[in-house]
PDB file of N, CA and C in Angstrom:
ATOM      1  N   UNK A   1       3.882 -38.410 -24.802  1.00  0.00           N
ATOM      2  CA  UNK A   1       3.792 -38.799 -23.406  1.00  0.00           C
ATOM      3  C   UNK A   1       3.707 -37.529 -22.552  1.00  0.00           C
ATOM      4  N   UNK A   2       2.617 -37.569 -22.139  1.00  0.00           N
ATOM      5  CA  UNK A   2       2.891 -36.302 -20.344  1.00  0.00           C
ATOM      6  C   UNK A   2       4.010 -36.397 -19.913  1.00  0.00           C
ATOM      7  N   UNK A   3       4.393 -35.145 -19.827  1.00  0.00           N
ATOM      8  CA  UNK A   3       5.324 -34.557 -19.134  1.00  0.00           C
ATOM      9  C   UNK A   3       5.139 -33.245 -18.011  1.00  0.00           C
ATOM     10  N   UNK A   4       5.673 -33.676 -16.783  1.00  0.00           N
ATOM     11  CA  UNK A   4       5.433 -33.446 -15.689  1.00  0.00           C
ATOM     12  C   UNK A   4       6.248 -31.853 -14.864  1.00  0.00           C
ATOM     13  N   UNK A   5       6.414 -30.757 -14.702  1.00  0.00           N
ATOM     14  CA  UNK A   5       7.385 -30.378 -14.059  1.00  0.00           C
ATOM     15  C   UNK A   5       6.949 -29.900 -12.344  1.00  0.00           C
ATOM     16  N   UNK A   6       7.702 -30.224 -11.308  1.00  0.00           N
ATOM     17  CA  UNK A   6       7.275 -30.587  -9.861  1.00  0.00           C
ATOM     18  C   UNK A   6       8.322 -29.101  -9.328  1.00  0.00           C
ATOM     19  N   UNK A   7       7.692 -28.969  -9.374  1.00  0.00           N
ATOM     20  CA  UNK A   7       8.555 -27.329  -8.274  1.00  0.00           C
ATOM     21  C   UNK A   7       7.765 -27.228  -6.935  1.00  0.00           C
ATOM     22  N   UNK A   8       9.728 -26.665  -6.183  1.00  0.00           N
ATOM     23  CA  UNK A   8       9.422 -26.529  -4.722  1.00  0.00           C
ATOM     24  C   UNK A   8       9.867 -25.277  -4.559  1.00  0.00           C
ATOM     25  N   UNK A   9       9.059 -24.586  -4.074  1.00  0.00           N
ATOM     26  CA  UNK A   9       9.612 -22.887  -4.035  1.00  0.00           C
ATOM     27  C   UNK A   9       9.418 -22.553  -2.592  1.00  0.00           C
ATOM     28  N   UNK A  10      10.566 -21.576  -2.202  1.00  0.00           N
ATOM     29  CA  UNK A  10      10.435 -20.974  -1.370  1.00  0.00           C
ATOM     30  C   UNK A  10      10.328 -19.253  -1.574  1.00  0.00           C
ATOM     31  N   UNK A  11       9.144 -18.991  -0.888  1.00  0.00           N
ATOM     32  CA  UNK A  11       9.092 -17.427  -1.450  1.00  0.00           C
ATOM     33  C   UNK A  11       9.380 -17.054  -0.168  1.00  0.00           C
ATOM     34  N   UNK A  12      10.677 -15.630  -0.438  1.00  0.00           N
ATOM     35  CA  UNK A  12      11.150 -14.813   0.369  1.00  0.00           C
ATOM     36  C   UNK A  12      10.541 -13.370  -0.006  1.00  0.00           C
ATOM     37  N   UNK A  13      10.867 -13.189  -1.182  1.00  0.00           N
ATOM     38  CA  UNK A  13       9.598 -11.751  -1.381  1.00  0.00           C
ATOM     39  C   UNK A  13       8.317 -11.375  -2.522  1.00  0.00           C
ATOM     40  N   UNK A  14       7.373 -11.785  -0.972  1.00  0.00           N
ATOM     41  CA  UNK A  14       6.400 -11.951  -2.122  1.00  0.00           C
ATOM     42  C   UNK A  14       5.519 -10.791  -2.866  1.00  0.00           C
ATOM     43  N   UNK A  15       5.836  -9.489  -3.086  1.00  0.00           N
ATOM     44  CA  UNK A  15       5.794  -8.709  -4.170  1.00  0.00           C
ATOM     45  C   UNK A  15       6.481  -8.695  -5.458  1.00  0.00           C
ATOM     46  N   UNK A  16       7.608  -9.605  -5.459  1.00  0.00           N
ATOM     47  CA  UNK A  16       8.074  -9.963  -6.814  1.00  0.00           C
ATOM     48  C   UNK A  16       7.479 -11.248  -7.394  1.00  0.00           C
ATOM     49  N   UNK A  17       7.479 -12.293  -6.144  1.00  0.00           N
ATOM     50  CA  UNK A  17       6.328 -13.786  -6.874  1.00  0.00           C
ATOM     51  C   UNK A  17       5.139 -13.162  -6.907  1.00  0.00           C
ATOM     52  N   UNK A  18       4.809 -12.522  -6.755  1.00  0.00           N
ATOM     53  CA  UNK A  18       3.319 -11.931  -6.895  1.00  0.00           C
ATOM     54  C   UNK A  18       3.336 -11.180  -8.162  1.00  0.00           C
ATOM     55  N   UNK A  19       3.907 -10.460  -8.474  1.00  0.00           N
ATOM     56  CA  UNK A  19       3.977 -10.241 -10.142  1.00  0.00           C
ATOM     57  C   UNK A  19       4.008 -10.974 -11.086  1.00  0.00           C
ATOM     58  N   UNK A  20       5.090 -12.344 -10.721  1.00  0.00           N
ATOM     59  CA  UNK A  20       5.333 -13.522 -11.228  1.00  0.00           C
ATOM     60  C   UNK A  20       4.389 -14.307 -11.167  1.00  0.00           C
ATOM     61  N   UNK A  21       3.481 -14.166 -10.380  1.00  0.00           N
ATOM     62  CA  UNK A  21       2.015 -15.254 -10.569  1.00  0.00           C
ATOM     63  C   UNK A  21       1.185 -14.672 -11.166  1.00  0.00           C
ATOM     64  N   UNK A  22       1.112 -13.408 -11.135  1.00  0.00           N
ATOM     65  CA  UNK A  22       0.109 -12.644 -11.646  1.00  0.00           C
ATOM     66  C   UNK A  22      -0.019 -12.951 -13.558  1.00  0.00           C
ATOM     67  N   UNK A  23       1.740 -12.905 -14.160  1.00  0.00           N
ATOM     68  CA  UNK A  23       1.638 -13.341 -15.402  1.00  0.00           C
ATOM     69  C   UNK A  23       1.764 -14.557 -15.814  1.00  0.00           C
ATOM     70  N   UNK A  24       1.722 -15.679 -14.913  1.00  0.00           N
ATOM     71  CA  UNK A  24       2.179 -16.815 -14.982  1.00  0.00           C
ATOM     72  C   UNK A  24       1.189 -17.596 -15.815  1.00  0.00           C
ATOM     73  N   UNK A  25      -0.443 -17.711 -15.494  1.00  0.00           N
ATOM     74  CA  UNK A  25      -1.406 -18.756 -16.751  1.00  0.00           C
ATOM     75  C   UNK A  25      -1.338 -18.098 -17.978  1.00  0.00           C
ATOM     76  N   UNK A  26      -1.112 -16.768 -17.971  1.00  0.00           N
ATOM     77  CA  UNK A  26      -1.378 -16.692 -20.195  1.00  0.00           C
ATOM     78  C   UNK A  26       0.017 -17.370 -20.736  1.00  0.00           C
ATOM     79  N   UNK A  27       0.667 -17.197 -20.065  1.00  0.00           N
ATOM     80  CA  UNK A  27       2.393 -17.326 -20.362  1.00  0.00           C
ATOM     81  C   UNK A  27       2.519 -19.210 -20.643  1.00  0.00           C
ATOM     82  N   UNK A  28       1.753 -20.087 -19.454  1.00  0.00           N
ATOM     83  CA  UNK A  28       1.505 -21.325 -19.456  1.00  0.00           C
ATOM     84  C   UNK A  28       0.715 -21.682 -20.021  1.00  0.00           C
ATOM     85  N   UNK A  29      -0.573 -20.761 -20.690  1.00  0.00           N
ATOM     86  CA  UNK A  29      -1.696 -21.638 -21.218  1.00  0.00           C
ATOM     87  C   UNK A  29      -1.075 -21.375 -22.741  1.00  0.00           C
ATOM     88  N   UNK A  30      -0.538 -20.802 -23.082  1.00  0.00           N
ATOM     89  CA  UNK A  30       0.303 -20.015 -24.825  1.00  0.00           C
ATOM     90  C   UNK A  30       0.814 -21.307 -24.936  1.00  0.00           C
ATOM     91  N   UNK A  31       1.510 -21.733 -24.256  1.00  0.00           N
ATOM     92  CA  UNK A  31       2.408 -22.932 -24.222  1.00  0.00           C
ATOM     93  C   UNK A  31       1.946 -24.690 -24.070  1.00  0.00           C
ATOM     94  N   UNK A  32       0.153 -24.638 -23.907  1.00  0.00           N
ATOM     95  CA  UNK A  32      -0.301 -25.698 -24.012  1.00  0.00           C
ATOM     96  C   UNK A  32       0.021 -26.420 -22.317  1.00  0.00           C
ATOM     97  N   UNK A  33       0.531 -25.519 -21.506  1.00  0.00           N
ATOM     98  CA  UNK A  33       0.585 -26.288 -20.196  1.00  0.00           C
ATOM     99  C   UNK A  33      -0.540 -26.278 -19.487  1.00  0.00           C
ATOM    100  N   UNK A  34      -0.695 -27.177 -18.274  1.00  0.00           N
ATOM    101  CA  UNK A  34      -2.033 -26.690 -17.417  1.00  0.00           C
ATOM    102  C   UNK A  34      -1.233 -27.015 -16.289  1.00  0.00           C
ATOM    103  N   UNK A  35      -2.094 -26.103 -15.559  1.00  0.00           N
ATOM    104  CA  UNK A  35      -1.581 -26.479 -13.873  1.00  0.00           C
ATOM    105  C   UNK A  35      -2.504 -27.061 -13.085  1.00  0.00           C
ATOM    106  N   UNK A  36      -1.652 -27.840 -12.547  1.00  0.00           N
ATOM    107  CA  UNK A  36      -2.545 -29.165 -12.054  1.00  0.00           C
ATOM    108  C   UNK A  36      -2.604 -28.501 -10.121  1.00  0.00           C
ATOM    109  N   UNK A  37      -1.610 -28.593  -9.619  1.00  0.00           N
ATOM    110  CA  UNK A  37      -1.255 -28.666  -8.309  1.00  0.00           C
ATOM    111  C   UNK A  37      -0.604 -26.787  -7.724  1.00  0.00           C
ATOM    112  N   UNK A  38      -1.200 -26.201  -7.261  1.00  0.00           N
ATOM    113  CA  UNK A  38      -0.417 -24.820  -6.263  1.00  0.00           C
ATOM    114  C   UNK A  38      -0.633 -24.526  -5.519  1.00  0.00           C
ATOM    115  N   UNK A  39       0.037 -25.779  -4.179  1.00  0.00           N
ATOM    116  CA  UNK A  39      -0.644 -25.429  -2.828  1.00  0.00           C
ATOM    117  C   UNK A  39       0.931 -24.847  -2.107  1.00  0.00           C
ATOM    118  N   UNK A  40       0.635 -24.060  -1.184  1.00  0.00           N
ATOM    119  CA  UNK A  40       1.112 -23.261  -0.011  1.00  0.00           C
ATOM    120  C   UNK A  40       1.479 -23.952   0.609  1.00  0.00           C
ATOM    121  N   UNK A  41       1.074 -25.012   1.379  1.00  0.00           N
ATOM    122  CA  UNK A  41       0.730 -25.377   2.475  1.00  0.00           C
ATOM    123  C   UNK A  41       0.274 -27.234   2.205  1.00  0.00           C
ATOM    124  N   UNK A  42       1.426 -27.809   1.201  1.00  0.00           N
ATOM    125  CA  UNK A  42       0.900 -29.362   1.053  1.00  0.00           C
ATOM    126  C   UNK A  42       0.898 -30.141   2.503  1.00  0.00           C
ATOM    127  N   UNK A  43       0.241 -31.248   2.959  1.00  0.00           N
ATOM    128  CA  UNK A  43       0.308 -32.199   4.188  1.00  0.00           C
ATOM    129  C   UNK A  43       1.140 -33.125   3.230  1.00  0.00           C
ATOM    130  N   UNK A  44       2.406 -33.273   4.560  1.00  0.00           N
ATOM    131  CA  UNK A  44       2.837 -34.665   4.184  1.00  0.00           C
ATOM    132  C   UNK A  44       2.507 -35.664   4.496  1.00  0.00           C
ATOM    133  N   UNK A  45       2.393 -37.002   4.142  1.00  0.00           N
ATOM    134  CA  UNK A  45       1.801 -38.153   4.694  1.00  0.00           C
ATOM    135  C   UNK A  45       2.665 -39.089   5.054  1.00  0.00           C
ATOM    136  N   UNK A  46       4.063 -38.985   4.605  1.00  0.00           N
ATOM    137  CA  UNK A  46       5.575 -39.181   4.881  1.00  0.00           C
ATOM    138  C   UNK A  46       6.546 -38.359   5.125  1.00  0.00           C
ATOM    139  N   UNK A  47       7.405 -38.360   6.241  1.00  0.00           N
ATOM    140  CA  UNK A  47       8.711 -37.914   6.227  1.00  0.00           C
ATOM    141  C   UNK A  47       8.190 -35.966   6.161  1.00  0.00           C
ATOM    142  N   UNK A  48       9.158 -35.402   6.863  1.00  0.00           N
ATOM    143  CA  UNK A  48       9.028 -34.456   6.767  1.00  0.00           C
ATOM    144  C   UNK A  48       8.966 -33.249   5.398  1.00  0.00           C
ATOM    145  N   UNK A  49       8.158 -32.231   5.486  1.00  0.00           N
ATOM    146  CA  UNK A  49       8.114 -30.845   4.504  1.00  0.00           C
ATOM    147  C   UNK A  49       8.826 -29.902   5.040  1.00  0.00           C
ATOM    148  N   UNK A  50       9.279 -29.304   4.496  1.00  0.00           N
ATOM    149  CA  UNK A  50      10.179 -28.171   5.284  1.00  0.00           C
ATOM    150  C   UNK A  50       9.208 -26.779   4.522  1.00  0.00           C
ATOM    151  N   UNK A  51       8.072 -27.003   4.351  1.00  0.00           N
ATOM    152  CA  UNK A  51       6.845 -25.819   4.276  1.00  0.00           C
ATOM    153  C   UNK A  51       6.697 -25.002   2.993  1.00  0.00           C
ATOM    154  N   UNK A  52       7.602 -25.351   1.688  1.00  0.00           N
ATOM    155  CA  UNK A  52       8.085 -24.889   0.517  1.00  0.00           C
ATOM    156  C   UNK A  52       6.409 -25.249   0.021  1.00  0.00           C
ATOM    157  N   UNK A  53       6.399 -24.001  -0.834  1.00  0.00           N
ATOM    158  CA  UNK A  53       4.961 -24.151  -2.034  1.00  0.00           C
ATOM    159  C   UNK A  53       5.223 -25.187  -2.987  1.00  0.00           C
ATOM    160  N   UNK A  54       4.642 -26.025  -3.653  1.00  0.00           N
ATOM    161  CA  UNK A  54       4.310 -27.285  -4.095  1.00  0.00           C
ATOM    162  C   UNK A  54       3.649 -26.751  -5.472  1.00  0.00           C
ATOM    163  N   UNK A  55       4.526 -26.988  -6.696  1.00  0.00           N
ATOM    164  CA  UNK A  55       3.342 -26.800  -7.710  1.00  0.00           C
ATOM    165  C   UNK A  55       3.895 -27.881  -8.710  1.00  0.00           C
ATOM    166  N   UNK A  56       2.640 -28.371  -9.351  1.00  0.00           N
ATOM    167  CA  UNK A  56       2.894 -29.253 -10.613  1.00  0.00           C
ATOM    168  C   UNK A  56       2.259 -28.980 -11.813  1.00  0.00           C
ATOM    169  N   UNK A  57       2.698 -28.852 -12.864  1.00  0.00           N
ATOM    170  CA  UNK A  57       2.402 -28.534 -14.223  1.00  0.00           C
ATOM    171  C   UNK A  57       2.554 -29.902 -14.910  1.00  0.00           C
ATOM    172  N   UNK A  58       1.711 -30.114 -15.802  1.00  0.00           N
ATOM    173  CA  UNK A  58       1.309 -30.903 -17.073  1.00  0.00           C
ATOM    174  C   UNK A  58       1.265 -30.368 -18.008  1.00  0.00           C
ATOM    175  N   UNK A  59       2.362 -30.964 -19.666  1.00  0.00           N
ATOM    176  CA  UNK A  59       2.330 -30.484 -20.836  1.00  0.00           C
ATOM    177  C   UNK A  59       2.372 -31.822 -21.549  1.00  0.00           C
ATOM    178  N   UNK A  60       1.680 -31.874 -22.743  1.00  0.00           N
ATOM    179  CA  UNK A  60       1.807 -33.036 -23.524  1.00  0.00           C
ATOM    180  C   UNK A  60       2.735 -33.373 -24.035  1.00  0.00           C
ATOM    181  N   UNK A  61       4.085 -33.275 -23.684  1.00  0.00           N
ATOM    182  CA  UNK A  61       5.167 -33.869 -24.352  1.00  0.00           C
ATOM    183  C   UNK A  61       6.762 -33.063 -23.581  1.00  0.00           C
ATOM    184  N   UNK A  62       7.633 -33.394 -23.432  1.00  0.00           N
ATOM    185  CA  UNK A  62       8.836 -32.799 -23.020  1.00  0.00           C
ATOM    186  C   UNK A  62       9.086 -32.000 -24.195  1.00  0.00           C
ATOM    187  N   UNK A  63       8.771 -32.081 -25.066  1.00  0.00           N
ATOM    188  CA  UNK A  63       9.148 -30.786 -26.346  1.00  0.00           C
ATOM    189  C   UNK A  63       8.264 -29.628 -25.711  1.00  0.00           C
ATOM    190  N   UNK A  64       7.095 -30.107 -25.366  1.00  0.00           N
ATOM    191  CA  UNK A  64       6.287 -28.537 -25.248  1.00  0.00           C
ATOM    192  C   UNK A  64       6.909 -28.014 -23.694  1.00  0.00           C
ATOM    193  N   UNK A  65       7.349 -29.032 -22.897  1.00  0.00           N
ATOM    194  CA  UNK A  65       7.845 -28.595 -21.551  1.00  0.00           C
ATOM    195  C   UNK A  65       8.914 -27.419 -21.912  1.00  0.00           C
ATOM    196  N   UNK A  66       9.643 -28.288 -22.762  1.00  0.00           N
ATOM    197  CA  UNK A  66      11.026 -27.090 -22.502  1.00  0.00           C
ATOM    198  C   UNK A  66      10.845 -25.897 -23.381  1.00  0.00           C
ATOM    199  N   UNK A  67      10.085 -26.568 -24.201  1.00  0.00           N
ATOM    200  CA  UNK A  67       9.740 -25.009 -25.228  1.00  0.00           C
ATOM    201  C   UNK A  67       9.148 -23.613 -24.623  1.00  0.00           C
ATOM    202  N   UNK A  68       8.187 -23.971 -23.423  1.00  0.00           N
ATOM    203  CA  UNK A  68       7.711 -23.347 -22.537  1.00  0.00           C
ATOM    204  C   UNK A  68       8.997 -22.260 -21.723  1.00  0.00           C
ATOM    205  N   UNK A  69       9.779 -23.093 -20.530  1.00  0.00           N
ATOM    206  CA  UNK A  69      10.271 -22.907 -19.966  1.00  0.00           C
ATOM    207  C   UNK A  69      11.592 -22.304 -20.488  1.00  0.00           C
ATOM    208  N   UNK A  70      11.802 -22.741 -21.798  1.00  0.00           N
ATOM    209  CA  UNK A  70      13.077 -21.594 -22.279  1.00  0.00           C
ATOM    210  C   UNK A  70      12.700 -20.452 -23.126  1.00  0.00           C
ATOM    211  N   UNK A  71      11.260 -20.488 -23.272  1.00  0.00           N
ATOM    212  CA  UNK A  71      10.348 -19.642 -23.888  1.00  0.00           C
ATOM    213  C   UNK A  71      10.811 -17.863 -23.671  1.00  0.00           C
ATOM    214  N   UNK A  72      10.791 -16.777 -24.511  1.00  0.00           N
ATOM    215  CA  UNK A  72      11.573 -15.449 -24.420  1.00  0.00           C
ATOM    216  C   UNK A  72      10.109 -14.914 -23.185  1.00  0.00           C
ATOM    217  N   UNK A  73       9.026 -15.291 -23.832  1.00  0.00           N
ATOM    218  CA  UNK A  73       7.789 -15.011 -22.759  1.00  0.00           C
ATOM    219  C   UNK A  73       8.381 -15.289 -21.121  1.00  0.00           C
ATOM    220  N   UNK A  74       8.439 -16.449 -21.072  1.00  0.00           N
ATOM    221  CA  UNK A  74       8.385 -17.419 -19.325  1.00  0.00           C
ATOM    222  C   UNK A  74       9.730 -17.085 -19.026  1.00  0.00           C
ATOM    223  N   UNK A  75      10.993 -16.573 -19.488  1.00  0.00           N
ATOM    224  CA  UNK A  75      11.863 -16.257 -19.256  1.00  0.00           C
ATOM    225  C   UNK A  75      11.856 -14.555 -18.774  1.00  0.00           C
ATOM    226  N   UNK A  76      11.099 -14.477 -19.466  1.00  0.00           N
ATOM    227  CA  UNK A  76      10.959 -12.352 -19.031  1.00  0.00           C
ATOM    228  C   UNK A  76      10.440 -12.485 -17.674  1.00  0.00           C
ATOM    229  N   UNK A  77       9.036 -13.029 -17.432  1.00  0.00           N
ATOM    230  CA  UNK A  77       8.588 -13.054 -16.296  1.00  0.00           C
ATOM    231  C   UNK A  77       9.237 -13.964 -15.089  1.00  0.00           C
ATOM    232  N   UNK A  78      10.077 -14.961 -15.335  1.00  0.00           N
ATOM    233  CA  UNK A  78      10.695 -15.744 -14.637  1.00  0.00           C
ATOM    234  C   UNK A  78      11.662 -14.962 -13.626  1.00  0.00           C
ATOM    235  N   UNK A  79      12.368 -13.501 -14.411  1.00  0.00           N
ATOM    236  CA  UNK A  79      13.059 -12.638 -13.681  1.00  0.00           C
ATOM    237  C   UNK A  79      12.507 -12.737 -12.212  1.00  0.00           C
ATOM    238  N   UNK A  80      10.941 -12.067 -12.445  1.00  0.00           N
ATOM    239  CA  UNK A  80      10.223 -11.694 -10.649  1.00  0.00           C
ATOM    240  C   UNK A  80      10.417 -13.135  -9.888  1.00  0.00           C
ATOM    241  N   UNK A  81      10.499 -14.236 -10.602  1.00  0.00           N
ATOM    242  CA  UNK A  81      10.307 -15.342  -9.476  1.00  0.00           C
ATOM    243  C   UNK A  81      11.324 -15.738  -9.041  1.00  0.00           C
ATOM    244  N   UNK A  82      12.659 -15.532 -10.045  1.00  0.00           N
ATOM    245  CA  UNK A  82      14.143 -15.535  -9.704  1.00  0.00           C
ATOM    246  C   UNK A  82      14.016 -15.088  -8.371  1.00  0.00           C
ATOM    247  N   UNK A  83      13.866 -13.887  -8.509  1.00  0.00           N
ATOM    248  CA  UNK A  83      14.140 -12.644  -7.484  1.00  0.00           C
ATOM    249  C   UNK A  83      13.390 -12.646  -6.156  1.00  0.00           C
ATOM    250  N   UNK A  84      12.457 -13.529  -6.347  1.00  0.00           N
ATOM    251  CA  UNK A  84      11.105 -13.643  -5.815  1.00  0.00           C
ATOM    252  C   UNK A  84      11.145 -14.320  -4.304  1.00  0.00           C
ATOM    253  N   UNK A  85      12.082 -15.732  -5.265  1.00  0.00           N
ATOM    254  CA  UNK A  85      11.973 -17.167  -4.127  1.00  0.00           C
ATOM    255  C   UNK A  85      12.832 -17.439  -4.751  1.00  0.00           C
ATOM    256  N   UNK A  86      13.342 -19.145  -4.066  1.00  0.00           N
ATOM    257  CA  UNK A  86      14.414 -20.130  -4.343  1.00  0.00           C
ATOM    258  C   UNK A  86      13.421 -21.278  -4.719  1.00  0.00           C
ATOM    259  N   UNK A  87      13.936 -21.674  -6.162  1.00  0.00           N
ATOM    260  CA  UNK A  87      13.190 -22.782  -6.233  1.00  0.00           C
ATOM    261  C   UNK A  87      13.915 -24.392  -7.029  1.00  0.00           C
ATOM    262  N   UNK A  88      13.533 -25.493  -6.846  1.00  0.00           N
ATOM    263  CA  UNK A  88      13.660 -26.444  -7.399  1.00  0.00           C
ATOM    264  C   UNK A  88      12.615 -26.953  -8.447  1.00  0.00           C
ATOM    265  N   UNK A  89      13.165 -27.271  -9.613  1.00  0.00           N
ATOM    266  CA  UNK A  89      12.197 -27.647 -10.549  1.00  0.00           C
ATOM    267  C   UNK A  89      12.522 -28.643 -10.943  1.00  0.00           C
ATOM    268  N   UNK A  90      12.145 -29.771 -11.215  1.00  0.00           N
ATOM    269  CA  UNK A  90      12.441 -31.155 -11.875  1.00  0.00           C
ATOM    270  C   UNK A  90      11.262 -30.996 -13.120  1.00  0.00           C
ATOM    271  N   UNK A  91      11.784 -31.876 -14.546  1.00  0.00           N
ATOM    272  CA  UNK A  91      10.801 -32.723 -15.324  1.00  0.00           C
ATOM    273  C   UNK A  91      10.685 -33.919 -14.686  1.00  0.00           C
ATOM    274  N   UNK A  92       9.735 -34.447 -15.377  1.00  0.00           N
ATOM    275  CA  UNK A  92       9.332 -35.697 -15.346  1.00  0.00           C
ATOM    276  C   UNK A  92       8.177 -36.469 -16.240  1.00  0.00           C
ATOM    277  N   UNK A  93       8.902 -37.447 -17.250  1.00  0.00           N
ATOM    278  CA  UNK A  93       7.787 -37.655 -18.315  1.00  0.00           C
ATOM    279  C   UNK A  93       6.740 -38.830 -17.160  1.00  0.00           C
ATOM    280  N   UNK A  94       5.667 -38.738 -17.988  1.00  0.00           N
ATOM    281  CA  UNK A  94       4.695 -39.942 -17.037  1.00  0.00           C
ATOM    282  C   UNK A  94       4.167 -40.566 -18.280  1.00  0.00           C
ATOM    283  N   UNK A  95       2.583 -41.222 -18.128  1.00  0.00           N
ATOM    284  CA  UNK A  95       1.808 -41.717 -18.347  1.00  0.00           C
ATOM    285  C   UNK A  95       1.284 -41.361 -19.470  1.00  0.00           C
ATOM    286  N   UNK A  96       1.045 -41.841 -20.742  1.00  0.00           N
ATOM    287  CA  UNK A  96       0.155 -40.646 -21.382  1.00  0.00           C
ATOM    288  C   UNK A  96      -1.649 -40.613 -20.582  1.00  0.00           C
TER     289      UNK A  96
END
């Protein structure tokens, strides 16, 4: 089943998320993820945004999600985005 992860980031300095994006697709594509959604600047069509970057990733299964994300790779580079911004990340299995 797809599995979903929905992050809301707020970047405070963006020379460290900027390193952090810079290694971010080999690190996600190694891992069988794709990125679906990385907007700046989403419109809400309900209820207020409080202006946080919007990204969504797709992996074929919650095994490959977390394998990813606790990955020694996505964890090295994860440092700059720590440092970077504040963020919220949820899974979420879907649809296959």
């Amino acid at each position: 089943m797809t599995c979903y992860l929905v992050g809301r980031i707020a970047i405070h300095d963006r020379e460290r998320y900027g390193r952090y994006a810079a290694a971010f697709m080999p690190v996600l594509k190694q891992y069988g993820g794709r990125l679906l959604v990385s907007e700046e600047n989403p419109e809400p069509l309900e209820g207020d945004w409080d202006g946080r970057k919007l990204v969504l990733l797709a992996f074929d299964s919650r095994n490959a999600a977390l394998a990813w994300a606790n990955s020694p790779e996505y964890r090295e580079i994860a440092k700059d985005r720590i440092a970077g911004s504040d963020a919220i990340v949820v899974l979420a299995e879907g649809f296959a």
